[in-house]
N, C-alpha and C. Protein backbone atom coordinates (compact mmCIF):
# COMPACT_ATOMS: atom_id res chain seq x y z
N UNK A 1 -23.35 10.06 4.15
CA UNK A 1 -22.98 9.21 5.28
C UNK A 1 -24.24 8.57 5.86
N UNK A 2 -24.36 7.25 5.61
CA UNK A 2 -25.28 6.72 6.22
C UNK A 2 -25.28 6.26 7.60
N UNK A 3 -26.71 5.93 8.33
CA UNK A 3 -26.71 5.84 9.89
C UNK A 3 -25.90 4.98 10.69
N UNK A 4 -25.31 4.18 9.49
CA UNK A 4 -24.73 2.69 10.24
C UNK A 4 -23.41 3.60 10.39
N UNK A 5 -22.62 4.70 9.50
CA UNK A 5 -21.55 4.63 10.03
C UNK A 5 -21.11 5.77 10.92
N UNK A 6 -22.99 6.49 10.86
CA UNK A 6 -22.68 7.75 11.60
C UNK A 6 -22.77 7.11 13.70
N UNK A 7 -23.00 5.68 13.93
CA UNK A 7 -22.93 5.26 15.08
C UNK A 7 -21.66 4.35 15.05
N UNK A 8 -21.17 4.07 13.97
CA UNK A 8 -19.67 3.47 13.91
C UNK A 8 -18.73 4.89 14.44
N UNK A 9 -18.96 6.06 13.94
CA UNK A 9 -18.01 6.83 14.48
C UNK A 9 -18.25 7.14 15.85
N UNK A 10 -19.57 7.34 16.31
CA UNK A 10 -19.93 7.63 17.69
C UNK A 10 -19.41 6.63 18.79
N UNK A 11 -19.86 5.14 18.24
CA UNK A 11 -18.80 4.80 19.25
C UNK A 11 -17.55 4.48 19.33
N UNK A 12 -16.83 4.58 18.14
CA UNK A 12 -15.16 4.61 18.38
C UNK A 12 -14.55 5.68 18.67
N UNK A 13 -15.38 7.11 18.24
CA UNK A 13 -14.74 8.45 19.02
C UNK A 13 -14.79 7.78 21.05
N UNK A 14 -16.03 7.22 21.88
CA UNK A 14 -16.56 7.02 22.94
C UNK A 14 -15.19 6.50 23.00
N UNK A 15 -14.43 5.36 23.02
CA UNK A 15 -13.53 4.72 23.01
C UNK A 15 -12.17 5.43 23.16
N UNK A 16 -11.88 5.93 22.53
CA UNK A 16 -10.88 7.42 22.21
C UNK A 16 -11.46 8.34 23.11
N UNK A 17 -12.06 8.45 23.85
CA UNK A 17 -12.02 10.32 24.24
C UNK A 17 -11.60 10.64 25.44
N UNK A 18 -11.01 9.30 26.28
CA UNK A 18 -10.76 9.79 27.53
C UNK A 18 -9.48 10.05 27.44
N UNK A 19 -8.34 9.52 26.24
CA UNK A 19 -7.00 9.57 26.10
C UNK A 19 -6.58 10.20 25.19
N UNK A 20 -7.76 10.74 24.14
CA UNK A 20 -7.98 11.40 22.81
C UNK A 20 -6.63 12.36 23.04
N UNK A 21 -6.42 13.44 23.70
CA UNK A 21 -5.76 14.92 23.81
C UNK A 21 -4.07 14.25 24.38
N UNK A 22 -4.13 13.57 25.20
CA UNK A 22 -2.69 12.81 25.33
C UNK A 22 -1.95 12.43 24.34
N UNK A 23 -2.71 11.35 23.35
CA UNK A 23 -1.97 10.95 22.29
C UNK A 23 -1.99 12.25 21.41
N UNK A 24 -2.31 12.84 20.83
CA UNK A 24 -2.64 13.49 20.16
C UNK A 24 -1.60 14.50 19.86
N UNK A 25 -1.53 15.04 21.10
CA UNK A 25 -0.41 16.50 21.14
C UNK A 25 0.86 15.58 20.92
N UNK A 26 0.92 14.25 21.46
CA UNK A 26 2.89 13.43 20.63
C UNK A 26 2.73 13.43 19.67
N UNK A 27 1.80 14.12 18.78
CA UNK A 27 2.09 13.36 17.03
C UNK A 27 2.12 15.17 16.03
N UNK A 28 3.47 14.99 15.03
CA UNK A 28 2.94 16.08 14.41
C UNK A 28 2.18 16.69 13.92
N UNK A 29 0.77 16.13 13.73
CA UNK A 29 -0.37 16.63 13.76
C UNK A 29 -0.61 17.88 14.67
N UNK A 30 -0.10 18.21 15.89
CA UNK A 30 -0.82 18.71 17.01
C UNK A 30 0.22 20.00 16.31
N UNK A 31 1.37 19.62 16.17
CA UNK A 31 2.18 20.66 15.61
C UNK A 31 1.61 21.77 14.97
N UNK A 32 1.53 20.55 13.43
CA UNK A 32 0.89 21.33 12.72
C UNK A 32 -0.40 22.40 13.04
N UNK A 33 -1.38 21.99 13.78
CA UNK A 33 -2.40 22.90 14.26
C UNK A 33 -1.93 23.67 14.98
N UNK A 34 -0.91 23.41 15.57
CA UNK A 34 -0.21 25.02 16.60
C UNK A 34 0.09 26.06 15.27
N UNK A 35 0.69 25.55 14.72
CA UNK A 35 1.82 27.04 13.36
C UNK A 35 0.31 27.20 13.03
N UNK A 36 -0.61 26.34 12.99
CA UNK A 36 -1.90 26.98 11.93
C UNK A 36 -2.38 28.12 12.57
N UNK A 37 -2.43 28.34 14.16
CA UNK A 37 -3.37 28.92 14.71
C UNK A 37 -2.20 29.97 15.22
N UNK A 38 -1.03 29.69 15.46
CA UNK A 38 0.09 31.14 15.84
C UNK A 38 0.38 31.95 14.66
N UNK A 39 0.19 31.32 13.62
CA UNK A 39 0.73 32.08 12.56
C UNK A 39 -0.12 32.89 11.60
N UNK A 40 -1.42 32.36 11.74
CA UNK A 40 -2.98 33.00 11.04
C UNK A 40 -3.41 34.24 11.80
N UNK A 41 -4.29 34.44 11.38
CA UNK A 41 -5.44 35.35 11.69
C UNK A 41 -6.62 34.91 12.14
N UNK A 42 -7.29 34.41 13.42
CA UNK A 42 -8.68 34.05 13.97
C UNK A 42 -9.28 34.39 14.54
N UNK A 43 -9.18 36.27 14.74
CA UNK A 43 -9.77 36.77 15.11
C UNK A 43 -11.18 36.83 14.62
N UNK A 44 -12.04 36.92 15.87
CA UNK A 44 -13.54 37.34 15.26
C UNK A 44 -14.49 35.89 15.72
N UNK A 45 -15.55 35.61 14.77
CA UNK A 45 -16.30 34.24 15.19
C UNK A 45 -15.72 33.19 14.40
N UNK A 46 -15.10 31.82 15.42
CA UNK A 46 -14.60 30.76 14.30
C UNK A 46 -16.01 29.57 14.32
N UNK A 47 -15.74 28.65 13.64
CA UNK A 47 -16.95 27.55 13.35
C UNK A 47 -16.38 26.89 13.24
N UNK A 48 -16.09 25.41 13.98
CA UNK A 48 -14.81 24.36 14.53
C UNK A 48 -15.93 23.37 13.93
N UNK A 49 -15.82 22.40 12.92
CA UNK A 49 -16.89 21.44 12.50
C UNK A 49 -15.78 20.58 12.98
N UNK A 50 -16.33 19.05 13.71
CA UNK A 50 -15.74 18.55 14.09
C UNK A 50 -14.49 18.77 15.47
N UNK A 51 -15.19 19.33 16.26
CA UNK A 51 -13.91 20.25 17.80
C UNK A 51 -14.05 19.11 18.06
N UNK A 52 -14.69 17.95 18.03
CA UNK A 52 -13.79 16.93 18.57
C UNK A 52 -13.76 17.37 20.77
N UNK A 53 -12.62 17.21 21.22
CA UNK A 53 -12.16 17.13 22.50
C UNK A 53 -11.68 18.92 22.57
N UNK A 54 -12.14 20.00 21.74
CA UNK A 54 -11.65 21.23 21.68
C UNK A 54 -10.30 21.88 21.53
N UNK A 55 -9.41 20.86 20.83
CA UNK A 55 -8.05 21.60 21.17
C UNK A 55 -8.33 23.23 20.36
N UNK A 56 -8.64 22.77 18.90
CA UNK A 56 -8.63 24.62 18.52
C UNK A 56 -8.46 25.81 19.20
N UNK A 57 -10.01 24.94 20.53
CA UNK A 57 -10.45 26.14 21.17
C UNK A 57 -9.03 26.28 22.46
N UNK A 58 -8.80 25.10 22.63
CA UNK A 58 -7.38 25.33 23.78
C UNK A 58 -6.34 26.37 23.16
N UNK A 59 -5.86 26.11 21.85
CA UNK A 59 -5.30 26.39 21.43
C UNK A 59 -4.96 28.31 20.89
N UNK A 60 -6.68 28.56 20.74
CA UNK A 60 -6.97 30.17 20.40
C UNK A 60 -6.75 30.49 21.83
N UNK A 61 -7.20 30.06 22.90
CA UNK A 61 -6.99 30.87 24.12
C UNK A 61 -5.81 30.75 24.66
N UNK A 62 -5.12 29.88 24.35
CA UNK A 62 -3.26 30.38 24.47
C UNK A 62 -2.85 30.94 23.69
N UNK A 63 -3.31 31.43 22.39
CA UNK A 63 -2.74 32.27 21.64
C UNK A 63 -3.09 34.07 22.12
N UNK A 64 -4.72 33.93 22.60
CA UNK A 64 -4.54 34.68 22.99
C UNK A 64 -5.72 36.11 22.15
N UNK A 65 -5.96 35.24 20.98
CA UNK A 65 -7.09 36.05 20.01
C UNK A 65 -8.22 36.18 20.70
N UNK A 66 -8.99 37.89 19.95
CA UNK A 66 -10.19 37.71 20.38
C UNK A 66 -10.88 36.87 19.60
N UNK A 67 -11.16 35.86 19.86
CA UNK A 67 -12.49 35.38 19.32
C UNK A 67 -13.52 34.44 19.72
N UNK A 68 -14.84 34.24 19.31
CA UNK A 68 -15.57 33.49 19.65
C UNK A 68 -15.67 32.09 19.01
N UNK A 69 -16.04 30.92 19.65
CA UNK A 69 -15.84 29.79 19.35
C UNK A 69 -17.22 29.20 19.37
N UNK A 70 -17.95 28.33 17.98
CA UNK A 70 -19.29 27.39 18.16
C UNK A 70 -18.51 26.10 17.80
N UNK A 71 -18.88 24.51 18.35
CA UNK A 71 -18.45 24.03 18.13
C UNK A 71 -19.77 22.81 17.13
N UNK A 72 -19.04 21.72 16.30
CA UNK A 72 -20.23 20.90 15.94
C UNK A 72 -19.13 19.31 15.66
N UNK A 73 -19.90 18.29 16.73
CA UNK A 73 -19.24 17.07 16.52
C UNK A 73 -20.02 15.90 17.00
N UNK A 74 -19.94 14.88 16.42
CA UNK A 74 -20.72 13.71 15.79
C UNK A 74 -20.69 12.96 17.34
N UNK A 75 -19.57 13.16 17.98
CA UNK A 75 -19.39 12.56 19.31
C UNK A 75 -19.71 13.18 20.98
N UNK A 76 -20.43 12.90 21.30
CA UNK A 76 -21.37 13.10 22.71
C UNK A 76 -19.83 13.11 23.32
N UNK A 77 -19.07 12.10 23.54
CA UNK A 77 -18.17 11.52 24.51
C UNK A 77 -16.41 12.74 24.03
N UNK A 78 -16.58 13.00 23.04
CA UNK A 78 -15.70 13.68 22.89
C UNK A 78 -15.61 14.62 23.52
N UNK A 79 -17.32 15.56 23.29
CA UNK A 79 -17.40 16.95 23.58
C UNK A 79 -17.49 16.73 24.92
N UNK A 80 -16.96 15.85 25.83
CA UNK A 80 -17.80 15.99 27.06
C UNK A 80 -16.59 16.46 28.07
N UNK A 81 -15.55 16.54 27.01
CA UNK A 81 -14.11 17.00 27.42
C UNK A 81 -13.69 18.49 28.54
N UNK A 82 -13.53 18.85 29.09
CA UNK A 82 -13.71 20.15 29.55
C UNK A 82 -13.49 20.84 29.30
N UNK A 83 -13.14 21.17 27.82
CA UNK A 83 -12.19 21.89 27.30
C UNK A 83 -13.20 22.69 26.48
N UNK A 84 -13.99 21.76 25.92
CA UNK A 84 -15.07 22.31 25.53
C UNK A 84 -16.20 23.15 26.05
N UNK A 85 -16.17 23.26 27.48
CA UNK A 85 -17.36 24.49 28.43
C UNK A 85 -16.94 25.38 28.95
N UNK A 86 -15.15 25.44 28.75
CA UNK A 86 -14.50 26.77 29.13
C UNK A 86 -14.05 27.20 27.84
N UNK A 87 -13.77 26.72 26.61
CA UNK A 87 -13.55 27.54 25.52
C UNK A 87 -14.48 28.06 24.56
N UNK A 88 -15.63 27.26 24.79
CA UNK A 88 -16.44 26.96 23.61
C UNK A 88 -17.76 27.53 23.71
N UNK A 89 -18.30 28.36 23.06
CA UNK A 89 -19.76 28.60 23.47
C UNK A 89 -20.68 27.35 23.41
N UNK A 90 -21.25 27.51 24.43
CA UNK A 90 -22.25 26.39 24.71
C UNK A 90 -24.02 26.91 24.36
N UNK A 91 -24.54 25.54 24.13
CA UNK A 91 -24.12 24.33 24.01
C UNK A 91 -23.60 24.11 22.86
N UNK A 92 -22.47 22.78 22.89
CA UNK A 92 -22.58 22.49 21.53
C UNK A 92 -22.98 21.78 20.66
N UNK A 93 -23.61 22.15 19.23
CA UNK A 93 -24.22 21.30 18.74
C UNK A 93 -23.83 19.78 17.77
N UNK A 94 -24.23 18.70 18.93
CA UNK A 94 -24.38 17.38 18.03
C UNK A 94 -24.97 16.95 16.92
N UNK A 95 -23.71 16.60 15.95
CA UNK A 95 -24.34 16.74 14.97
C UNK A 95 -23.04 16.41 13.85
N UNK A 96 -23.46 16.58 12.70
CA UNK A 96 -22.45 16.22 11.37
C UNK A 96 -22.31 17.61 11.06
N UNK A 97 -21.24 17.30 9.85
CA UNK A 97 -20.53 18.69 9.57
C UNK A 97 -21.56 18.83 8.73
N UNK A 98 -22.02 17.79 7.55
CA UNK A 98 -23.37 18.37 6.61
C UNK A 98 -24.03 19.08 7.14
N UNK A 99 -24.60 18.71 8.30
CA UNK A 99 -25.97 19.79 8.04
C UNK A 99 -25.48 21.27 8.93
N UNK A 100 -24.28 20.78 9.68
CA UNK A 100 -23.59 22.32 10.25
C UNK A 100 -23.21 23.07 9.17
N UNK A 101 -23.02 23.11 8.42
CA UNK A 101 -22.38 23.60 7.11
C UNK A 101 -23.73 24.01 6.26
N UNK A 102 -24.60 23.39 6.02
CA UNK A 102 -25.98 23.56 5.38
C UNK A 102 -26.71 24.38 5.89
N UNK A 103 -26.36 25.34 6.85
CA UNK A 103 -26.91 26.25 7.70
C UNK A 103 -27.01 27.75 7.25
N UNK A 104 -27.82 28.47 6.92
CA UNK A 104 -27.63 29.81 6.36
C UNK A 104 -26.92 31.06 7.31
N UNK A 105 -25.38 30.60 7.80
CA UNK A 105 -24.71 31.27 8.58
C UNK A 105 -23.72 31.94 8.05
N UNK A 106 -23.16 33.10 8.88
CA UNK A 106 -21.61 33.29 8.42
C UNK A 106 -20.65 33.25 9.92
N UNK A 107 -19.78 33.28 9.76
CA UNK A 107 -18.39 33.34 10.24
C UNK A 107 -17.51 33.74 9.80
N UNK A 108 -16.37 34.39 10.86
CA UNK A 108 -15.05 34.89 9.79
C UNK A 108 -14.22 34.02 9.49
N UNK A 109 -14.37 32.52 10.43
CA UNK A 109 -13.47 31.58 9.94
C UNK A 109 -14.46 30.02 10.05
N UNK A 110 -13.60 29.65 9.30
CA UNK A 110 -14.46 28.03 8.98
C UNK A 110 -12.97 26.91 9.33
N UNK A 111 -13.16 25.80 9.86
CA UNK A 111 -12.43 25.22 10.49
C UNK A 111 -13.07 23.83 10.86
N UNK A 112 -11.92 22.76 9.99
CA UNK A 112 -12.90 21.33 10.16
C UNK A 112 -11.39 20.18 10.24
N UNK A 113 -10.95 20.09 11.14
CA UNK A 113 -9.57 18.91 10.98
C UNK A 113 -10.54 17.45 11.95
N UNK A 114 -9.80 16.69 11.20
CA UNK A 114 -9.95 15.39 11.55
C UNK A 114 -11.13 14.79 11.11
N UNK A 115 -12.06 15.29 10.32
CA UNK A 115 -13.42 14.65 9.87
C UNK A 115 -13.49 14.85 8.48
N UNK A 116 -12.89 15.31 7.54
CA UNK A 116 -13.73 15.16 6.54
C UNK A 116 -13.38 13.84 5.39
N UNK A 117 -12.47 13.56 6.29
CA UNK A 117 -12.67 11.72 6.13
C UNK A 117 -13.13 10.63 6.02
N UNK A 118 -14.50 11.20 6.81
CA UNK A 118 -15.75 10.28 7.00
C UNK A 118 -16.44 10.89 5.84
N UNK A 119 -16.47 12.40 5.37
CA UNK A 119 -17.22 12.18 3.89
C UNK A 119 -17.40 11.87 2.78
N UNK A 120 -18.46 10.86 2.27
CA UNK A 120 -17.89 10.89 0.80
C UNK A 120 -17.50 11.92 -0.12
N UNK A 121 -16.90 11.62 -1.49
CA UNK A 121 -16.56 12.39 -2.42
C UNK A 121 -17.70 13.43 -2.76
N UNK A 122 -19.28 13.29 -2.50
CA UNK A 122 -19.95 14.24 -3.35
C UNK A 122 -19.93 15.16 -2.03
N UNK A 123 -20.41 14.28 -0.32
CA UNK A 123 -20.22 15.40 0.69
C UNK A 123 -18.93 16.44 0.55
N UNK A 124 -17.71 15.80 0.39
CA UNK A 124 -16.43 16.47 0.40
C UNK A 124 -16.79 17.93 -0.27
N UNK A 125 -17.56 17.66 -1.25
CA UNK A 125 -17.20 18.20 -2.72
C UNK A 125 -18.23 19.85 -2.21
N UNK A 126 -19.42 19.47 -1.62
CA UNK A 126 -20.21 19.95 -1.07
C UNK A 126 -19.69 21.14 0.38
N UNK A 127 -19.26 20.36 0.54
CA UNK A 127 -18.28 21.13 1.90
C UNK A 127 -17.48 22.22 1.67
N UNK A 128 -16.68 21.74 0.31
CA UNK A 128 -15.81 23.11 -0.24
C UNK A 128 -16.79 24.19 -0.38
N UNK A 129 -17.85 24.16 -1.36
CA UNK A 129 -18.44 25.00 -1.56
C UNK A 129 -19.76 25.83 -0.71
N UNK A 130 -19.92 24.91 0.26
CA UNK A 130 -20.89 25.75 1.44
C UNK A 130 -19.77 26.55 2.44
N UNK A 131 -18.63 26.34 2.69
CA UNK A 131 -17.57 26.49 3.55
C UNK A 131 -17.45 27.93 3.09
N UNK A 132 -16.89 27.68 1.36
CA UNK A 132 -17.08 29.47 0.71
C UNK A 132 -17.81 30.43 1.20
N UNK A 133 -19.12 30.14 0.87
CA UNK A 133 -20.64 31.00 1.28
C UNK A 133 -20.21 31.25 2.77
N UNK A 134 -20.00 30.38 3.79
CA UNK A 134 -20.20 30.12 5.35
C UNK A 134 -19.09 31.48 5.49
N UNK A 135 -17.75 31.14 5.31
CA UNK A 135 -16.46 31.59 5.61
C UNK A 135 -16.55 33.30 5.37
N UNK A 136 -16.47 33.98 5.86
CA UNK A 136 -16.00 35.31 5.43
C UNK A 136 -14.43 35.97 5.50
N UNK A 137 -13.77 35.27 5.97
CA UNK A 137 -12.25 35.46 5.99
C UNK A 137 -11.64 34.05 5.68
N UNK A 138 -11.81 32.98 6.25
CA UNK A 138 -10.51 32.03 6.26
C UNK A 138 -11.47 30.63 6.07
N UNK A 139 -10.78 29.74 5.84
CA UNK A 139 -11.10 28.13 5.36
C UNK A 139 -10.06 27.35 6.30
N UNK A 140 -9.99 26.57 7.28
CA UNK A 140 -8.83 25.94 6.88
C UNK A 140 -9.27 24.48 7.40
N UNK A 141 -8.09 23.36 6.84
CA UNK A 141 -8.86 22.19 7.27
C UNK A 141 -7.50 21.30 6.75
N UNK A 142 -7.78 20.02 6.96
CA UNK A 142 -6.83 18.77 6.89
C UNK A 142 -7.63 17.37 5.65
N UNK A 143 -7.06 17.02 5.21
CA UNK A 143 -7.27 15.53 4.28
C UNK A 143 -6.03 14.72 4.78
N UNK A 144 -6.88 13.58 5.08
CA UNK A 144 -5.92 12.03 5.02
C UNK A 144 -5.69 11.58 4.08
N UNK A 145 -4.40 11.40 3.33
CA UNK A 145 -4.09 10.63 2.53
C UNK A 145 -4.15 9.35 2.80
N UNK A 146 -5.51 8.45 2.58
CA UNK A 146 -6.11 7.03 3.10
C UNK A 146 -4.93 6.49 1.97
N UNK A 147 -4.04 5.52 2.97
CA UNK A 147 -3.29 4.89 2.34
C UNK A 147 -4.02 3.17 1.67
N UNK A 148 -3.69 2.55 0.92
CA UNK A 148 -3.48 1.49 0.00
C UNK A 148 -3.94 0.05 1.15
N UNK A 149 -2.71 0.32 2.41
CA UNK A 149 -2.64 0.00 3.31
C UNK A 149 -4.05 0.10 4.18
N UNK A 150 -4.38 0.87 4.56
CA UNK A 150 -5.51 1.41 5.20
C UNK A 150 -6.53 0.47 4.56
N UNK A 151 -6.42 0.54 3.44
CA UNK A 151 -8.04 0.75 2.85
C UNK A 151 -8.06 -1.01 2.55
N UNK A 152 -6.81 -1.58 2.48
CA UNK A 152 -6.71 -3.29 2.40
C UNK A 152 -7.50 -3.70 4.35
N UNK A 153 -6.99 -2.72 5.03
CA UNK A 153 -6.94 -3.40 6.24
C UNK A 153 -8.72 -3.52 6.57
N UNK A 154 -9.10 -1.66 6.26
CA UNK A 154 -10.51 -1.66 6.48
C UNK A 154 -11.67 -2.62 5.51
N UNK A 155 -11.11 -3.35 4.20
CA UNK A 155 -11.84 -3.88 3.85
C UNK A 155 -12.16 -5.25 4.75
N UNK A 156 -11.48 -5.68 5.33
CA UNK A 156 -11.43 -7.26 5.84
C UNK A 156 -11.91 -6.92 7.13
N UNK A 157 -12.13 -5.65 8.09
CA UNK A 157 -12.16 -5.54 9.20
C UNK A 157 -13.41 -4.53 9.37
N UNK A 158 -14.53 -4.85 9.51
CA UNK A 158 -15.80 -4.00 9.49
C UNK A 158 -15.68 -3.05 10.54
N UNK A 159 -14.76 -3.52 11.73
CA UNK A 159 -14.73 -2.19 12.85
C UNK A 159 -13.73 -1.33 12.49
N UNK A 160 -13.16 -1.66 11.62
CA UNK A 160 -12.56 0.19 11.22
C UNK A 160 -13.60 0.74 10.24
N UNK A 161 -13.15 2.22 11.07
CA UNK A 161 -13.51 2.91 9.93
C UNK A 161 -13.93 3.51 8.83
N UNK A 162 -14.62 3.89 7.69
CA UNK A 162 -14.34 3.72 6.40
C UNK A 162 -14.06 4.97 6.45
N UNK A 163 -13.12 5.32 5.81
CA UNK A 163 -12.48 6.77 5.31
C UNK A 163 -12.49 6.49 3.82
N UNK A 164 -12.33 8.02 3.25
CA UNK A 164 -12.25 8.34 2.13
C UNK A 164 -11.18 8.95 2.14
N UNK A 165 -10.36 9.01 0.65
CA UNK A 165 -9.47 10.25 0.55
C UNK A 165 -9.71 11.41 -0.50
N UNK A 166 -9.76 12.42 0.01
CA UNK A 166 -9.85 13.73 -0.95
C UNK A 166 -8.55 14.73 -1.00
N UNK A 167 -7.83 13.71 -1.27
CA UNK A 167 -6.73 14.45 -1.87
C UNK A 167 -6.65 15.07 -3.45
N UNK A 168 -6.95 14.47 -4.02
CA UNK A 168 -6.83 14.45 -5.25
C UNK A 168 -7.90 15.50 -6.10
N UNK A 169 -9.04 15.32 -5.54
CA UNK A 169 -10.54 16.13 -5.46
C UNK A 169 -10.24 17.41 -5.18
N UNK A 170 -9.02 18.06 -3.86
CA UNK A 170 -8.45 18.95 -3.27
C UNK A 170 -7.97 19.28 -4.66
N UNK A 171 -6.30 18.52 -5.14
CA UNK A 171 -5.60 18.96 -5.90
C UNK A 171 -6.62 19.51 -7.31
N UNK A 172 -7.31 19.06 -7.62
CA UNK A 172 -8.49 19.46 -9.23
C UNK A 172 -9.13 20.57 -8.90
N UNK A 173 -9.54 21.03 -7.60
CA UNK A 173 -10.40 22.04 -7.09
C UNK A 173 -9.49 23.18 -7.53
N UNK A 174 -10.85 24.29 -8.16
CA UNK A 174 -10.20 25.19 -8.69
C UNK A 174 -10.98 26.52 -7.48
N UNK A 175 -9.67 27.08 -7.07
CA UNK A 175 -10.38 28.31 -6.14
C UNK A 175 -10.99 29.70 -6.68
N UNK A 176 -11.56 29.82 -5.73
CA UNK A 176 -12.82 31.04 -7.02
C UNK A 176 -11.86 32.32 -6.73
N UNK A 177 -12.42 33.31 -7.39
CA UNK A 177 -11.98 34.52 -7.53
C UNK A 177 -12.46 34.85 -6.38
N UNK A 178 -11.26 35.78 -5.75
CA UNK A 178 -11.51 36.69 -4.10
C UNK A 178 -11.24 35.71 -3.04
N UNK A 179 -10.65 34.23 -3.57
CA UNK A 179 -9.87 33.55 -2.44
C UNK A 179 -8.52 32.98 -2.69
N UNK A 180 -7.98 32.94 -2.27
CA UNK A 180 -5.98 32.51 -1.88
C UNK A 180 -5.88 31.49 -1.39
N UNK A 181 -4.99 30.35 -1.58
CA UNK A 181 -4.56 29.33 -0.64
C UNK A 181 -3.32 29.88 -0.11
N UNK A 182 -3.63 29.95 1.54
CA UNK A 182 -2.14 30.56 2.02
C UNK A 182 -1.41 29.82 3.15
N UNK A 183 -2.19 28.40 2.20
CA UNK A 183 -0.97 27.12 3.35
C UNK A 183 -1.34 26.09 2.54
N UNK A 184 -0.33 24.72 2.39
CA UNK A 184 -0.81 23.63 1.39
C UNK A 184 0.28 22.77 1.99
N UNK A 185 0.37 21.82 2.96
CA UNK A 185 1.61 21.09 3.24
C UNK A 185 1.05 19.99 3.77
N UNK A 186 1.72 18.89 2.97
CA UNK A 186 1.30 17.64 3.16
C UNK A 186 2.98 16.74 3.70
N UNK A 187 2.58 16.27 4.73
CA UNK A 187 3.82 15.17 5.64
C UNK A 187 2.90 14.28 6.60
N UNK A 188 3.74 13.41 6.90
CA UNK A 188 3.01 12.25 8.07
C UNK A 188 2.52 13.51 9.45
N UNK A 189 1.65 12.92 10.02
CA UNK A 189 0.70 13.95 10.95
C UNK A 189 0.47 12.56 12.33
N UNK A 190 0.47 11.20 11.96
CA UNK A 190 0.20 10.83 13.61
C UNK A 190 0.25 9.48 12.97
N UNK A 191 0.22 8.37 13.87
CA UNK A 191 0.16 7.08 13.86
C UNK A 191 -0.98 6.49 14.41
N UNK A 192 -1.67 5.75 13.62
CA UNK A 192 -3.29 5.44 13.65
C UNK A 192 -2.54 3.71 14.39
N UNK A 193 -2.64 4.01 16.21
CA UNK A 193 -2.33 2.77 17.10
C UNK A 193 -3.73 2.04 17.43
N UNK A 194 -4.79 2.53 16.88
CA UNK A 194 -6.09 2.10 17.67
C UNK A 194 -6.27 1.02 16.67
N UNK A 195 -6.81 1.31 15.41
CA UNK A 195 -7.42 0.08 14.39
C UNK A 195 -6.21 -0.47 13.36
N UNK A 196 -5.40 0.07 12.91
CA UNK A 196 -4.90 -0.45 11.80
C UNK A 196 -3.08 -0.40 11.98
N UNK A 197 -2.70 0.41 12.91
CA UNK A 197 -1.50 0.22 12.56
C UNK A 197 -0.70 1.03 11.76
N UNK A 198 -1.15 1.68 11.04
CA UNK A 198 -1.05 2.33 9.91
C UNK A 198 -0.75 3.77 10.18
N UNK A 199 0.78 4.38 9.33
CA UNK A 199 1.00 5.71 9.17
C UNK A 199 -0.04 7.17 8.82
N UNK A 200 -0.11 7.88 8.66
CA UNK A 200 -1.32 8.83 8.15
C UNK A 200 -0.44 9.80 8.12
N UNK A 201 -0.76 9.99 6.60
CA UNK A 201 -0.12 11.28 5.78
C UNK A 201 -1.48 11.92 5.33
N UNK A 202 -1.14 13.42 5.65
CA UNK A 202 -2.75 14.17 5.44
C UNK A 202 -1.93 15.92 4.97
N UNK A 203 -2.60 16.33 4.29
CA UNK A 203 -2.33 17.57 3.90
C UNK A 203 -3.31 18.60 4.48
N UNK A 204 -2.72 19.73 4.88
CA UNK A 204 -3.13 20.59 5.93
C UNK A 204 -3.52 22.19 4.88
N UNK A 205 -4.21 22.63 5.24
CA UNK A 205 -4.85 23.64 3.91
C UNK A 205 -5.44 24.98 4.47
N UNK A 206 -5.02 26.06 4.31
CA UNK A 206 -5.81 26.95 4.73
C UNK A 206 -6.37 28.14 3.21
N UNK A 207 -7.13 28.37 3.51
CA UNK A 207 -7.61 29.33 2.31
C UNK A 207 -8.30 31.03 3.00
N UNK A 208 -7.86 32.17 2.32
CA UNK A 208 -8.08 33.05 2.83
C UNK A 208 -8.74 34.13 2.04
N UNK A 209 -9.72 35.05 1.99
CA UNK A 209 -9.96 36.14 1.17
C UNK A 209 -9.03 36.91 0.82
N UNK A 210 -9.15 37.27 -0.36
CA UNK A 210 -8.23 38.18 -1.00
C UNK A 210 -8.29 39.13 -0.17
């Protein structure tokens, strides 16, 4: 990800973040992250790449788990949410998921929705496999299926976007021995009203130690 589009995202998250959590929870997307987080296991330390406006962290403390929360996101204006200094250990660090991920850490859970969109195919590819090392219990995360649509609109229009899709990269990925996929469901998740207009179908993924 180069610098031009790591300030393309900074300021269109700025743009989004005062209404970010409103829209958000109307779209099945928000759903989906509820069953992810009532129905799992997150106890212990999670690692939220991309918390964004913190719902995760809203979300673990209505559930009700013990656990601790670090957060890491590309947007100043997001994190500036409040959601983030009562759930979240502070501070949090600004920054990309690369080099949060490139970190010689562990956690019992690893946790990245809504960003790995912005990586290319070799970052994507990269992510699976530091996430492994990082993760000591759980993986879980989301892909946009960048539609046809999308990707006609963002060519002609330099202020969207550029997303990638790693769907397919997902589907070829072969999981190592001593891990499980114990969620894989792909349906429409929200309506992209800001730049394009456009539906967003994304598959939702969790992976767990044997």
């Amino acid at each position: 990800m180069d610098v031009t589009t790591h300030q393309k995202i900074i300021d269109t998250y700025a743009g989004y973040a005062a209404t970010y959590d409103d829209e958000v929870t109307q779209f099945p997307y928000y759903q989906t992250l509820r069953k992810l987080v009532f129905n799992f296991d997150w106890s212990g330390s999670v690692l939220d790449l991309g918390c964004g406006t913190g719902l995760l962290g809203q979300l673990l403390h209505e559930k009700g788990s013990p656990y601790t929360i670090m957060g890491v996101d590309l947007s100043p204006a997001m994190t500036a949410n409040p959601s983030i200094r009562k759930y979240y250990q502070t501070p949090i660090t600004i920054g990309t998921v690369q080099d949060a991920i490139a970190k010689p850490i562990k956690v019992n859970h690893v946790a990245c929705f809504g960003t790995l969109t912005y990586l290319n195919h070799d970052e994507f590819a990269e992510f699976l496999q530091r996430a492994l090392s990082v993760a000591q219990r759980s993986i879980t995360f989301d892909l946009e299926d960048v539609s046809l649509e999308y990707r006609e609109k963002a060519a002609k229009d330099s202020a969207i976007l550029p997303c990638y899709n790693h769907t397919d990269a997902w589907r070829d990925f072969k999981v190592p021995p001593g891990w499980k996929v114990v969620y894989d469901e792909y349906g429409l998740q929200y309506h992209d009203g800001h730049e394009t207009g456009c539906d967003i179908n994304d598959t939702m993924v969790r992976l767990e130690i044997v």
